[in-house]
PDB file of N, CA and C in Angstrom:
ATOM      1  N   UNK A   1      28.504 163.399-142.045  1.00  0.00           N
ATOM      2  CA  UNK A   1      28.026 163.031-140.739  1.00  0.00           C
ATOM      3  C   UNK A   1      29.100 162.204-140.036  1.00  0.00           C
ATOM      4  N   UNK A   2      29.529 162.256-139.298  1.00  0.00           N
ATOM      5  CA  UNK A   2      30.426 161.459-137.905  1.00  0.00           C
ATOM      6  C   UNK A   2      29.642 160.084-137.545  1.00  0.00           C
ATOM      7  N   UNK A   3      30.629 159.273-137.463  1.00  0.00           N
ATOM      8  CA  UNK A   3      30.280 158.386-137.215  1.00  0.00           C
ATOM      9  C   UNK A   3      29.936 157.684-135.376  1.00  0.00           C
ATOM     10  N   UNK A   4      29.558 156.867-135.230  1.00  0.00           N
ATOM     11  CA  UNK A   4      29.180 156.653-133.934  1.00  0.00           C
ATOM     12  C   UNK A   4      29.671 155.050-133.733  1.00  0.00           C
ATOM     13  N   UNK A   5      30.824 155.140-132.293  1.00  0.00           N
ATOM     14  CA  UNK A   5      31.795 154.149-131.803  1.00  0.00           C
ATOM     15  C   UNK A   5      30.778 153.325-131.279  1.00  0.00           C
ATOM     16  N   UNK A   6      30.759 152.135-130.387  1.00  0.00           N
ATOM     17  CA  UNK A   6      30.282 151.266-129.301  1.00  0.00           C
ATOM     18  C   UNK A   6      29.937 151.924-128.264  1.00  0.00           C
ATOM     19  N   UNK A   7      30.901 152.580-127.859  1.00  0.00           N
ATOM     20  CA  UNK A   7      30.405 153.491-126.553  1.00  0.00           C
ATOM     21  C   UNK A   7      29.196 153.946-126.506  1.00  0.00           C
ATOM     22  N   UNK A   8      29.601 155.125-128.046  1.00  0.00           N
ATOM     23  CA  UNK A   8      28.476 155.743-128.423  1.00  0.00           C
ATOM     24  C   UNK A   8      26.669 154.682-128.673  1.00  0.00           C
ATOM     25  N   UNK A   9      26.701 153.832-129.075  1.00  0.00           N
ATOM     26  CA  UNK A   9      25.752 153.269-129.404  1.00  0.00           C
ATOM     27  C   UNK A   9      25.014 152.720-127.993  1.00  0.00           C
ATOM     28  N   UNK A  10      26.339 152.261-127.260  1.00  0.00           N
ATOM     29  CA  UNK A  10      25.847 151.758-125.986  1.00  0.00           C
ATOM     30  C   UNK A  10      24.797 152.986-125.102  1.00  0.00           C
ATOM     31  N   UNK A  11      25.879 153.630-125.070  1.00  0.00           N
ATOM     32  CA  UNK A  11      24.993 154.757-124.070  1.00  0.00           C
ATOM     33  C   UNK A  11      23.639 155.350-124.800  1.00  0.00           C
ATOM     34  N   UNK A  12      23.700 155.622-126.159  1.00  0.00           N
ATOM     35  CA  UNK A  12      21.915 155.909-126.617  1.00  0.00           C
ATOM     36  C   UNK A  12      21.358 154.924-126.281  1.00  0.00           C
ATOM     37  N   UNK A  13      21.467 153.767-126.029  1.00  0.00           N
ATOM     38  CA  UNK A  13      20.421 152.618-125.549  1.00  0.00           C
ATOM     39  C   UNK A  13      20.240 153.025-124.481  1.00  0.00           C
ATOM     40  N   UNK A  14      21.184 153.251-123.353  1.00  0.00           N
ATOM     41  CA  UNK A  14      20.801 153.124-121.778  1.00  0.00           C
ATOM     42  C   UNK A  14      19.931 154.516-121.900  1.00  0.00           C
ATOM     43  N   UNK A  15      20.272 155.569-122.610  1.00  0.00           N
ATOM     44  CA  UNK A  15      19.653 156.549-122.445  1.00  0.00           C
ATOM     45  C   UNK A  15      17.895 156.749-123.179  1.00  0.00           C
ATOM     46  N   UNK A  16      18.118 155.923-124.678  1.00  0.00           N
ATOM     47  CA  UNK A  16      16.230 155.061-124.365  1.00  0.00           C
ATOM     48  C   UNK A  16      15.898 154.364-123.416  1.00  0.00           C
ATOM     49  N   UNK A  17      16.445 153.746-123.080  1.00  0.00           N
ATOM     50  CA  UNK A  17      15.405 152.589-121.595  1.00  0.00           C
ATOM     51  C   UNK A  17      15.479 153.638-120.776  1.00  0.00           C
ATOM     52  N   UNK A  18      15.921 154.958-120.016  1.00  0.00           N
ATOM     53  CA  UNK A  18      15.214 155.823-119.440  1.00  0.00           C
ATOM     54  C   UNK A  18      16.756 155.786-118.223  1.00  0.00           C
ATOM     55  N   UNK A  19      17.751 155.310-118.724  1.00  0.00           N
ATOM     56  CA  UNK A  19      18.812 155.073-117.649  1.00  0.00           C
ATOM     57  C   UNK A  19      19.468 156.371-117.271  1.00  0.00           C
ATOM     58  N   UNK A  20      19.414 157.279-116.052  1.00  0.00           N
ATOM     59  CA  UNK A  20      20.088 158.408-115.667  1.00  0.00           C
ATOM     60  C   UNK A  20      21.141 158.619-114.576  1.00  0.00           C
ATOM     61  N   UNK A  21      21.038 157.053-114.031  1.00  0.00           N
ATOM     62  CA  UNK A  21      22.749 156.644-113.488  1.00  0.00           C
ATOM     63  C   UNK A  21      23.503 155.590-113.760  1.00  0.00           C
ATOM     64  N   UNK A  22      24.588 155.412-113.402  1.00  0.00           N
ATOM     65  CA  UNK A  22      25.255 154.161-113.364  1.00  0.00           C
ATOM     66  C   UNK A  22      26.358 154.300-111.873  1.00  0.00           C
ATOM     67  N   UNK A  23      26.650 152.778-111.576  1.00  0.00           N
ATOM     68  CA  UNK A  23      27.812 152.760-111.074  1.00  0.00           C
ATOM     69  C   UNK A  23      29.325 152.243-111.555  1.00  0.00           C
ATOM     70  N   UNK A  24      30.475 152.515-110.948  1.00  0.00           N
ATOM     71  CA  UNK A  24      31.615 152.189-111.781  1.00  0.00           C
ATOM     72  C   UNK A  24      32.487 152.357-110.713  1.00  0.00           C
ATOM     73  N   UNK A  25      33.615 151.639-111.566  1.00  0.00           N
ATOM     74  CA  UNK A  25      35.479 152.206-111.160  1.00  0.00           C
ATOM     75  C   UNK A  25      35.823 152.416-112.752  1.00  0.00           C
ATOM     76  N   UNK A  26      36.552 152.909-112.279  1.00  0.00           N
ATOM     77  CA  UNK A  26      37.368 153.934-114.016  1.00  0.00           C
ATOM     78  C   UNK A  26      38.574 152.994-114.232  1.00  0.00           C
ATOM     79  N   UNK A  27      38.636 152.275-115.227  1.00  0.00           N
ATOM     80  CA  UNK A  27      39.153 151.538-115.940  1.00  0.00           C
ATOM     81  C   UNK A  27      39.360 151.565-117.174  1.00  0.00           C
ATOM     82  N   UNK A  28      40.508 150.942-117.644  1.00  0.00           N
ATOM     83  CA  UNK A  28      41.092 151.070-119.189  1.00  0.00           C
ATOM     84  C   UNK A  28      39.998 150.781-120.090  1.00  0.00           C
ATOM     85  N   UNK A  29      39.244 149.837-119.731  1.00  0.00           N
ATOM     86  CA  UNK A  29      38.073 149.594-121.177  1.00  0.00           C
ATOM     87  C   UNK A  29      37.028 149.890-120.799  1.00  0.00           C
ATOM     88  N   UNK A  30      37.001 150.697-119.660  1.00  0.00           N
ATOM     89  CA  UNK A  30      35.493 151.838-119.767  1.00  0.00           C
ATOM     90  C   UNK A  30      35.786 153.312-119.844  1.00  0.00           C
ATOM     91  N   UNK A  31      37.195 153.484-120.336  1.00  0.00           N
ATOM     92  CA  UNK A  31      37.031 155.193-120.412  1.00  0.00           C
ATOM     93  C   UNK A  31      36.224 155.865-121.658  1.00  0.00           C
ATOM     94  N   UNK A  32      36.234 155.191-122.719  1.00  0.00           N
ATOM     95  CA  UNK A  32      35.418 155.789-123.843  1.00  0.00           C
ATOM     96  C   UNK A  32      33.540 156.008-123.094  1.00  0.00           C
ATOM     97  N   UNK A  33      33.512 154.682-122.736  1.00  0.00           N
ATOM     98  CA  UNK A  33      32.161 154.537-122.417  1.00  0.00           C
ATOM     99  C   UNK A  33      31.951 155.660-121.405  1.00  0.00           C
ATOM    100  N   UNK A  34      32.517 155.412-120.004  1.00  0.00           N
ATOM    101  CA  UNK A  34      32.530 156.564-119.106  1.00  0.00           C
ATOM    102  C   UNK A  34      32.467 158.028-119.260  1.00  0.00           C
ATOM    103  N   UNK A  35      33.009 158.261-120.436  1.00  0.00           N
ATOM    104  CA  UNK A  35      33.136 159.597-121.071  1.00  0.00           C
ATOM    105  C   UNK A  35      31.933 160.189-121.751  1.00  0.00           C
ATOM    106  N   UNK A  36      31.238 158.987-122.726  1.00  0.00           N
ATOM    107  CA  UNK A  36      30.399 159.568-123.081  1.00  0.00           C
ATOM    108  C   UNK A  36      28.885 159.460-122.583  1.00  0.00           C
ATOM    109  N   UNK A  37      29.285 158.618-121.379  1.00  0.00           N
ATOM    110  CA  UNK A  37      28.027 158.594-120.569  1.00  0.00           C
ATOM    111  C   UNK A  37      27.590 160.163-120.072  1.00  0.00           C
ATOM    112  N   UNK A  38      28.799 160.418-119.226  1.00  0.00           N
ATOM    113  CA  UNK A  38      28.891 161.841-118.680  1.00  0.00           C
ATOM    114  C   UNK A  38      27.934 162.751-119.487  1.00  0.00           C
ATOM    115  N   UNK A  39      28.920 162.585-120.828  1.00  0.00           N
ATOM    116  CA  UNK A  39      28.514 164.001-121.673  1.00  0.00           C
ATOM    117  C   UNK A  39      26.633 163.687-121.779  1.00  0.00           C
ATOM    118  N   UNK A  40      26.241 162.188-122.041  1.00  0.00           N
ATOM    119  CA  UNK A  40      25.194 162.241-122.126  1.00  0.00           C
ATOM    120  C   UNK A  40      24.235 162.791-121.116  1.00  0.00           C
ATOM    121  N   UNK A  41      24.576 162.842-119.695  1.00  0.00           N
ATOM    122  CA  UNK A  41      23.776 163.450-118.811  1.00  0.00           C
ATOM    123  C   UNK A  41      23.518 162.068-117.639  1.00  0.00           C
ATOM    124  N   UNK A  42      24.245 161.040-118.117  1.00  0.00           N
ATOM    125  CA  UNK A  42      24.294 159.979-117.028  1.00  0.00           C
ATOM    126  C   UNK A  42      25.160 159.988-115.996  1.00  0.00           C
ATOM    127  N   UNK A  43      24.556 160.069-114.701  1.00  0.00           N
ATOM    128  CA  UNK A  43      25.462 160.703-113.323  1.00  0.00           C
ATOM    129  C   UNK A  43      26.180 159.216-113.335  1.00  0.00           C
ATOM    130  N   UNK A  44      27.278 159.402-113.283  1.00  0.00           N
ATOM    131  CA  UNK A  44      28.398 158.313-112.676  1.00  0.00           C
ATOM    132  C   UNK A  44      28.543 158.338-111.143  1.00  0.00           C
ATOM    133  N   UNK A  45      28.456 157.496-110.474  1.00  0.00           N
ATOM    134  CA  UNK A  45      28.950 157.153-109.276  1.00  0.00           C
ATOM    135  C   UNK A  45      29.862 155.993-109.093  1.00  0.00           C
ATOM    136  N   UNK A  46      31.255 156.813-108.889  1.00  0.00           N
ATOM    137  CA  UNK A  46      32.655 156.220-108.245  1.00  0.00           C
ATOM    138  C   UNK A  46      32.438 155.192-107.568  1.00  0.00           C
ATOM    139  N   UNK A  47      32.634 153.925-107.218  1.00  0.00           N
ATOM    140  CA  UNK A  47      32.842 152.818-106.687  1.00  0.00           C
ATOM    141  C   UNK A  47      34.480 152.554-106.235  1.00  0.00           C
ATOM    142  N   UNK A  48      34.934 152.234-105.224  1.00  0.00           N
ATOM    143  CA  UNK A  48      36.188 151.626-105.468  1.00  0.00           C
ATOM    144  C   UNK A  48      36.600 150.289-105.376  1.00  0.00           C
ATOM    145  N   UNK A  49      34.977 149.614-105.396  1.00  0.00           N
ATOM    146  CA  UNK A  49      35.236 148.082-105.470  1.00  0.00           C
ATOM    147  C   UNK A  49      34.197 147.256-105.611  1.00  0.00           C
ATOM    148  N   UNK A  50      34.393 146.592-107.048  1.00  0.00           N
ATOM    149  CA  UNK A  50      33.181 145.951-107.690  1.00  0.00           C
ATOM    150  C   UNK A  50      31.910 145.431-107.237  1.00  0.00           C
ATOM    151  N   UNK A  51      32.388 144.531-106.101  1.00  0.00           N
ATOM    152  CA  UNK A  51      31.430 144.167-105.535  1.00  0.00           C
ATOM    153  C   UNK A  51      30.401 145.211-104.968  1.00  0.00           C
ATOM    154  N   UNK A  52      31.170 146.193-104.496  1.00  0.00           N
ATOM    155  CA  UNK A  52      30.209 146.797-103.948  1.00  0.00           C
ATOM    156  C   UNK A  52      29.347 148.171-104.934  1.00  0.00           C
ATOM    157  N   UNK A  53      30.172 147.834-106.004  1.00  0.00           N
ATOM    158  CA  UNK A  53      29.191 148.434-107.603  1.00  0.00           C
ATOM    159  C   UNK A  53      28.200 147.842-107.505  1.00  0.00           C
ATOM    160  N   UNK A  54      28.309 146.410-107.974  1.00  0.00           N
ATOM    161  CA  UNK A  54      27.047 145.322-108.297  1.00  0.00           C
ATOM    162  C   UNK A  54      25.930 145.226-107.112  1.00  0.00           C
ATOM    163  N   UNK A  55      25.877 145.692-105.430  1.00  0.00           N
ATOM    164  CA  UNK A  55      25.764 145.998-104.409  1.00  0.00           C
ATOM    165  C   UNK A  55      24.805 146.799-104.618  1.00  0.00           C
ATOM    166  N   UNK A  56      25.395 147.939-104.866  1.00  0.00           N
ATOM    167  CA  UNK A  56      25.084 149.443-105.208  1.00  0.00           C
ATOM    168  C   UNK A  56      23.710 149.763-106.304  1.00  0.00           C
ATOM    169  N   UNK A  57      23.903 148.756-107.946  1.00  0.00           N
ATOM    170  CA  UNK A  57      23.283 148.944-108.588  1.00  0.00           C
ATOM    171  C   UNK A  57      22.322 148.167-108.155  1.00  0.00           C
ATOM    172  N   UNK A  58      22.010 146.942-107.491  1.00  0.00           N
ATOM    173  CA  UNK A  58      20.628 146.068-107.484  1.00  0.00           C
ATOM    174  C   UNK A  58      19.744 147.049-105.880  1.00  0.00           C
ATOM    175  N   UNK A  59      20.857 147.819-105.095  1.00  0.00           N
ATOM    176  CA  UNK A  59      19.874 148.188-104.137  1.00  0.00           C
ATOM    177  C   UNK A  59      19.348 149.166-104.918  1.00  0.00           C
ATOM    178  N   UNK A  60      19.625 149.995-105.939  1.00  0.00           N
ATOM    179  CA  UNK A  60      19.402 151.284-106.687  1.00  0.00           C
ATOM    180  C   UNK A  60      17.720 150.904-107.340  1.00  0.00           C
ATOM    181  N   UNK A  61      18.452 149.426-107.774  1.00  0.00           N
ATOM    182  CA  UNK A  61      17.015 149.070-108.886  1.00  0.00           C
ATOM    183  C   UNK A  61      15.916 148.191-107.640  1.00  0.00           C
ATOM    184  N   UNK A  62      15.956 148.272-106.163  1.00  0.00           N
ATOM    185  CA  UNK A  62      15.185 147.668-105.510  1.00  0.00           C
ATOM    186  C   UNK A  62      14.483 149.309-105.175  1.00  0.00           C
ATOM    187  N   UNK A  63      15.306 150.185-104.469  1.00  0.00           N
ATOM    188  CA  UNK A  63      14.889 151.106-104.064  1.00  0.00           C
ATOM    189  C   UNK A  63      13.868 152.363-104.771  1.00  0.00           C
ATOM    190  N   UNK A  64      14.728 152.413-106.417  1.00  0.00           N
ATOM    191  CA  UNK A  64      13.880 153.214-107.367  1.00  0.00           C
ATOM    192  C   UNK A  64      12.734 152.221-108.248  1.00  0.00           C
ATOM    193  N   UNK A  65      12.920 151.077-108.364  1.00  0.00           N
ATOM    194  CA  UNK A  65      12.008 150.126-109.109  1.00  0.00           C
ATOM    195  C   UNK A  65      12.728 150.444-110.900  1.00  0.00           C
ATOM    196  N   UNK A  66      13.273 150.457-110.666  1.00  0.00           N
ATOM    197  CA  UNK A  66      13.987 150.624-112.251  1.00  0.00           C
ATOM    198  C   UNK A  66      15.442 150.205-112.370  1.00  0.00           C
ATOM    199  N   UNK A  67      15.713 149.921-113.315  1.00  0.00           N
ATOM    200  CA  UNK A  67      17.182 149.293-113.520  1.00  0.00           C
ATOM    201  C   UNK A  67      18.409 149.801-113.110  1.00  0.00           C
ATOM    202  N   UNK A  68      18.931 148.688-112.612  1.00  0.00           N
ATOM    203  CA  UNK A  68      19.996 149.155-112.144  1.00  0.00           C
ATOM    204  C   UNK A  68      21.345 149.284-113.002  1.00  0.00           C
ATOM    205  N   UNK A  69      22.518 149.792-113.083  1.00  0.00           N
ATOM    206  CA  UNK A  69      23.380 149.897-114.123  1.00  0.00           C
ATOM    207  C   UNK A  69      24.713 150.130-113.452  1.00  0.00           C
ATOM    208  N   UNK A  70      25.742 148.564-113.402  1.00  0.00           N
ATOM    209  CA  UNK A  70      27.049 148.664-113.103  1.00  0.00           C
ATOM    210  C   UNK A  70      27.782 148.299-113.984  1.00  0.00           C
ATOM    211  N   UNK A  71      29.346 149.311-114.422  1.00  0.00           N
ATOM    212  CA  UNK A  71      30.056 149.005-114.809  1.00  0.00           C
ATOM    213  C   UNK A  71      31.704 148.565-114.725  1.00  0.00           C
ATOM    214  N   UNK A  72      32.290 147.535-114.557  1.00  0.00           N
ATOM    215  CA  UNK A  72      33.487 147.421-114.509  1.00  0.00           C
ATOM    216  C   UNK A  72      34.276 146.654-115.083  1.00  0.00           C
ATOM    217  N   UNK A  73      36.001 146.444-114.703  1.00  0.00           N
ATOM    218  CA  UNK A  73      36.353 146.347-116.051  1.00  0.00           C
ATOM    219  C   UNK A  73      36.695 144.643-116.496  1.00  0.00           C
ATOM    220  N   UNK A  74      37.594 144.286-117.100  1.00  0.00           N
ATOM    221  CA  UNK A  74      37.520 142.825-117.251  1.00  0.00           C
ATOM    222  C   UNK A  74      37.764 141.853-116.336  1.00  0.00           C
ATOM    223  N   UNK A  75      38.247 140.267-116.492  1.00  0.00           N
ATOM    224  CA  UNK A  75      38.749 139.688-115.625  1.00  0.00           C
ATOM    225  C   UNK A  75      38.084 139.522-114.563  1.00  0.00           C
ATOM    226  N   UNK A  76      39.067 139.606-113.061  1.00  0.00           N
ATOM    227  CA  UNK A  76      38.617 139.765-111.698  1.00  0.00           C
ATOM    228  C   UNK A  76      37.225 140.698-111.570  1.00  0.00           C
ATOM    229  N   UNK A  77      37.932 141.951-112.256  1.00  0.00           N
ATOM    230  CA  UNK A  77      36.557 142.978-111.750  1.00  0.00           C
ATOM    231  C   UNK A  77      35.186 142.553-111.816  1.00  0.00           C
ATOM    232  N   UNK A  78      35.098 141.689-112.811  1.00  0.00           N
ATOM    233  CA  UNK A  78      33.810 140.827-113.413  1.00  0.00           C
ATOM    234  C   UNK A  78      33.388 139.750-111.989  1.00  0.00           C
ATOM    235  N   UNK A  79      34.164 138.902-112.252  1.00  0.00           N
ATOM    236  CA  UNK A  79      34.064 138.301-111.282  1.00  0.00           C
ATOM    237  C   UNK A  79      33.687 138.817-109.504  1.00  0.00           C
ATOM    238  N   UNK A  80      34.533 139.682-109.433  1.00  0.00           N
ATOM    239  CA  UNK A  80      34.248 140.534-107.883  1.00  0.00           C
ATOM    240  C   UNK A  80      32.692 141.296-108.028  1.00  0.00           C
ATOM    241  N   UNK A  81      31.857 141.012-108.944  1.00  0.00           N
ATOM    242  CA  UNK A  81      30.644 141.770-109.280  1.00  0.00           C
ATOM    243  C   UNK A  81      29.618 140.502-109.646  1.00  0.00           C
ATOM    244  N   UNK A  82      29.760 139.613-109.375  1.00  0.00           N
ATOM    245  CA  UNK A  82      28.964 138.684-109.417  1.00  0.00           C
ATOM    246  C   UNK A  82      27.906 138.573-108.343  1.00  0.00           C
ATOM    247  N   UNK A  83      28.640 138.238-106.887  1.00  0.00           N
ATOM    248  CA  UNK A  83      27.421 138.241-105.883  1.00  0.00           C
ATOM    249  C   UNK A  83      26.207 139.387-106.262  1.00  0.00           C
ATOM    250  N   UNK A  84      26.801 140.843-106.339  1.00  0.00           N
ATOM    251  CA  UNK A  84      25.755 141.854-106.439  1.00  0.00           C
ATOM    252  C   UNK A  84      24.449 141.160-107.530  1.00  0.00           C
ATOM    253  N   UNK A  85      25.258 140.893-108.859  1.00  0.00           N
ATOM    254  CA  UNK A  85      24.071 140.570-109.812  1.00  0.00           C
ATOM    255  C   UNK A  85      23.341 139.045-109.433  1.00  0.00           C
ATOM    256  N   UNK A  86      24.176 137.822-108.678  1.00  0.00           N
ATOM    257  CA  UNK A  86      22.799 137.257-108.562  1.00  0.00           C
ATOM    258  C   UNK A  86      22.300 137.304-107.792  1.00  0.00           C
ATOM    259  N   UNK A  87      22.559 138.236-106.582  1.00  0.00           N
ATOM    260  CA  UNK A  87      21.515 138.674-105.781  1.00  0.00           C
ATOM    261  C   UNK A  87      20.116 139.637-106.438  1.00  0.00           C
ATOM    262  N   UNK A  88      20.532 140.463-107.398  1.00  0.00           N
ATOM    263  CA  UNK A  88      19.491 141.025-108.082  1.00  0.00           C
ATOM    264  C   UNK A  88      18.674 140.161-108.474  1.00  0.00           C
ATOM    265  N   UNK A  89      19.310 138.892-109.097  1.00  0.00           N
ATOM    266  CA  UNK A  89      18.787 138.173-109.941  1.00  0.00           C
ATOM    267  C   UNK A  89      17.599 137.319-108.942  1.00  0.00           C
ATOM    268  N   UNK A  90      18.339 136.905-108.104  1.00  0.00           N
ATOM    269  CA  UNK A  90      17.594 135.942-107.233  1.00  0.00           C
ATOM    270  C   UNK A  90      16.272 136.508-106.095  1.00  0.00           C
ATOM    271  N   UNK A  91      16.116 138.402-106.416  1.00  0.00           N
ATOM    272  CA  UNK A  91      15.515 138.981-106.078  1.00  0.00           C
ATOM    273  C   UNK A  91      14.351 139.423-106.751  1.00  0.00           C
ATOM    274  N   UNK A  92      14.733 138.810-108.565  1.00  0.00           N
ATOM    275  CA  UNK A  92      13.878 139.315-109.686  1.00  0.00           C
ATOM    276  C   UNK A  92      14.159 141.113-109.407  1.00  0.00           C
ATOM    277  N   UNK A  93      15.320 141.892-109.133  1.00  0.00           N
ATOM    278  CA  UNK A  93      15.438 142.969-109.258  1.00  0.00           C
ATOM    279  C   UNK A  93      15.831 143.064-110.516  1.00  0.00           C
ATOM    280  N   UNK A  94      15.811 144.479-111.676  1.00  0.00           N
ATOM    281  CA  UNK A  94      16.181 144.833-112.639  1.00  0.00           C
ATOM    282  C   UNK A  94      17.690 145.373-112.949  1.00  0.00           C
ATOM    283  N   UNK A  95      18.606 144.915-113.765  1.00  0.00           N
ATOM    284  CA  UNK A  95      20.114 144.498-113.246  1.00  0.00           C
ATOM    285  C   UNK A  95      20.591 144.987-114.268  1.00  0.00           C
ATOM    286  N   UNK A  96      21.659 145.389-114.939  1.00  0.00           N
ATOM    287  CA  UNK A  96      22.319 145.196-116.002  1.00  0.00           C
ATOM    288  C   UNK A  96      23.879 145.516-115.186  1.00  0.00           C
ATOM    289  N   UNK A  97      24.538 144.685-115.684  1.00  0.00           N
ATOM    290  CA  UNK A  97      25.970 144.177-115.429  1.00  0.00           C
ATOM    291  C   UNK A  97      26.916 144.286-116.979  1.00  0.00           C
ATOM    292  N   UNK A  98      27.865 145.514-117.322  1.00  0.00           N
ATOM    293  CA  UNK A  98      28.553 145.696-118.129  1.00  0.00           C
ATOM    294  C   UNK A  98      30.079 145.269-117.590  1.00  0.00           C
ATOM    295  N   UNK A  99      30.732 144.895-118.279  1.00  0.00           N
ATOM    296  CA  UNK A  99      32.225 144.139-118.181  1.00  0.00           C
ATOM    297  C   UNK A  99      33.084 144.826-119.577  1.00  0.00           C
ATOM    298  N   UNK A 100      34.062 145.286-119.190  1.00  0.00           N
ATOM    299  CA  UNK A 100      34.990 145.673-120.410  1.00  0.00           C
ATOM    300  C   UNK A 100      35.511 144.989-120.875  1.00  0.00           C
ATOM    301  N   UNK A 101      36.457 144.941-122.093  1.00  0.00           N
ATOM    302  CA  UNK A 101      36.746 143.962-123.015  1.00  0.00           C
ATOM    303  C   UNK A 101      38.612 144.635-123.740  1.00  0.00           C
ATOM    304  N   UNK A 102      39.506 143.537-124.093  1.00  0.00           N
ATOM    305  CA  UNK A 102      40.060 145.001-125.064  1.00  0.00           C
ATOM    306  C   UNK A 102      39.446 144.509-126.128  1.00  0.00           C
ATOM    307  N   UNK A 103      40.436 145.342-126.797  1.00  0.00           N
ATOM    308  CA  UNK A 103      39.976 146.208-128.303  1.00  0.00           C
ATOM    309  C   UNK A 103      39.441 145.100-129.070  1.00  0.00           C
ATOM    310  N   UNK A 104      38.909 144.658-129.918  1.00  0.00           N
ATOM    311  CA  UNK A 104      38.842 143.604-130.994  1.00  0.00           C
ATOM    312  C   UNK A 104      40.118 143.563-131.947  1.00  0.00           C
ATOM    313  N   UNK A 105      40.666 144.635-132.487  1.00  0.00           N
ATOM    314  CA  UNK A 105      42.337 144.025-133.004  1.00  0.00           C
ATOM    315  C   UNK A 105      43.305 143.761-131.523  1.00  0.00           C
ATOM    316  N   UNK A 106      43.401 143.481-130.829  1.00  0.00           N
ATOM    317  CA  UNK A 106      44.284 143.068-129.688  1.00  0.00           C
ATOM    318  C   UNK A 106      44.039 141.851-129.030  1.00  0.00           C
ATOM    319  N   UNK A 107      42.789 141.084-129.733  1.00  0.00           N
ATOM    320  CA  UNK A 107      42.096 139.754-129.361  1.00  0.00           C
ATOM    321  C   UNK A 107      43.098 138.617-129.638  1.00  0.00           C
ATOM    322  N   UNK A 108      43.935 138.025-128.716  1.00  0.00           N
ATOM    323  CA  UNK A 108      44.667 137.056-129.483  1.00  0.00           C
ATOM    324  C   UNK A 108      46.154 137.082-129.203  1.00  0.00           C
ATOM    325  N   UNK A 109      45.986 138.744-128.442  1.00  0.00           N
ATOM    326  CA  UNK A 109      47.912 139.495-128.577  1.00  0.00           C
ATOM    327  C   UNK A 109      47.749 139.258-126.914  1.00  0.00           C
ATOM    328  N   UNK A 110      47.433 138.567-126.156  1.00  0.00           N
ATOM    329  CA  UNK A 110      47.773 138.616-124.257  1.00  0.00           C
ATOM    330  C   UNK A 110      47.308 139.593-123.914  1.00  0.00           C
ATOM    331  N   UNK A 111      46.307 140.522-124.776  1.00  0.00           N
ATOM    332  CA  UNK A 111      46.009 141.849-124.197  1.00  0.00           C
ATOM    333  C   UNK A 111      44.891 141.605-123.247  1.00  0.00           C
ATOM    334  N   UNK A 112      44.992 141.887-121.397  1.00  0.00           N
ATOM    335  CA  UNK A 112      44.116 141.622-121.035  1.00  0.00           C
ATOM    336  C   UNK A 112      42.824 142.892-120.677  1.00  0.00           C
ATOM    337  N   UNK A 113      42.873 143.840-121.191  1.00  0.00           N
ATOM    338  CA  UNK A 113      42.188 144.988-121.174  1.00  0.00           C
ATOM    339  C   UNK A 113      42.241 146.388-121.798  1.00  0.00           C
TER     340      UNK A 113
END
């Protein structure tokens, strides 16, 4: 049997809680994830700027009543995605806010993604 990465584990979760989009920009530590979202049947929608991901996902989860799902990548991008989530937050809208990371052996080496 094959084994199953983070990505992989991540996306069977979003895909139990009933998750069938997300938003994003395509970045170095979301291409695994991004990839196998796809294959899973989760529509990606292109963003070209965080904020207006985090934007994107809380009007998603005001408009459908179900969670919303943005992803981008470390650092700044995180940061530029903040207003969106505590506006969700401060709306009691349903939010999830993913941030990339690097690798776990590169923790330590200046690697910033």
């Amino acid at each position: 049997m094959a084994g199953i990465d983070g990505a992989g584990l991540l996306v069977r979760s979003l895909r139990a809680h009933g998750v069938d989009s997300l938003f994003s920009v395509p970045g170095d530590p979301l291409g695994p994830f991004l990839d196998e979202a796809v294959r899973a049947g989760i529509e990606n929608y292109t963003i070209r700027h965080e904020q207006a991901i985090a934007m994107a996902a809380q009007a998603y989860s005001y408009v459908r009543r179900d969670i919303g799902v943005g992803a981008v990548t470390s650092g700044p991008a995180m940061t530029n995605a903040i207003t969106g989530l505590a506006t969700a937050w401060a709306n009691c809208w349903p939010m999830l806010l993913l941030g990339g990371s690097s690798e776990l052996g590169k923790r330590g080496l200046g690697d910033f993604q």
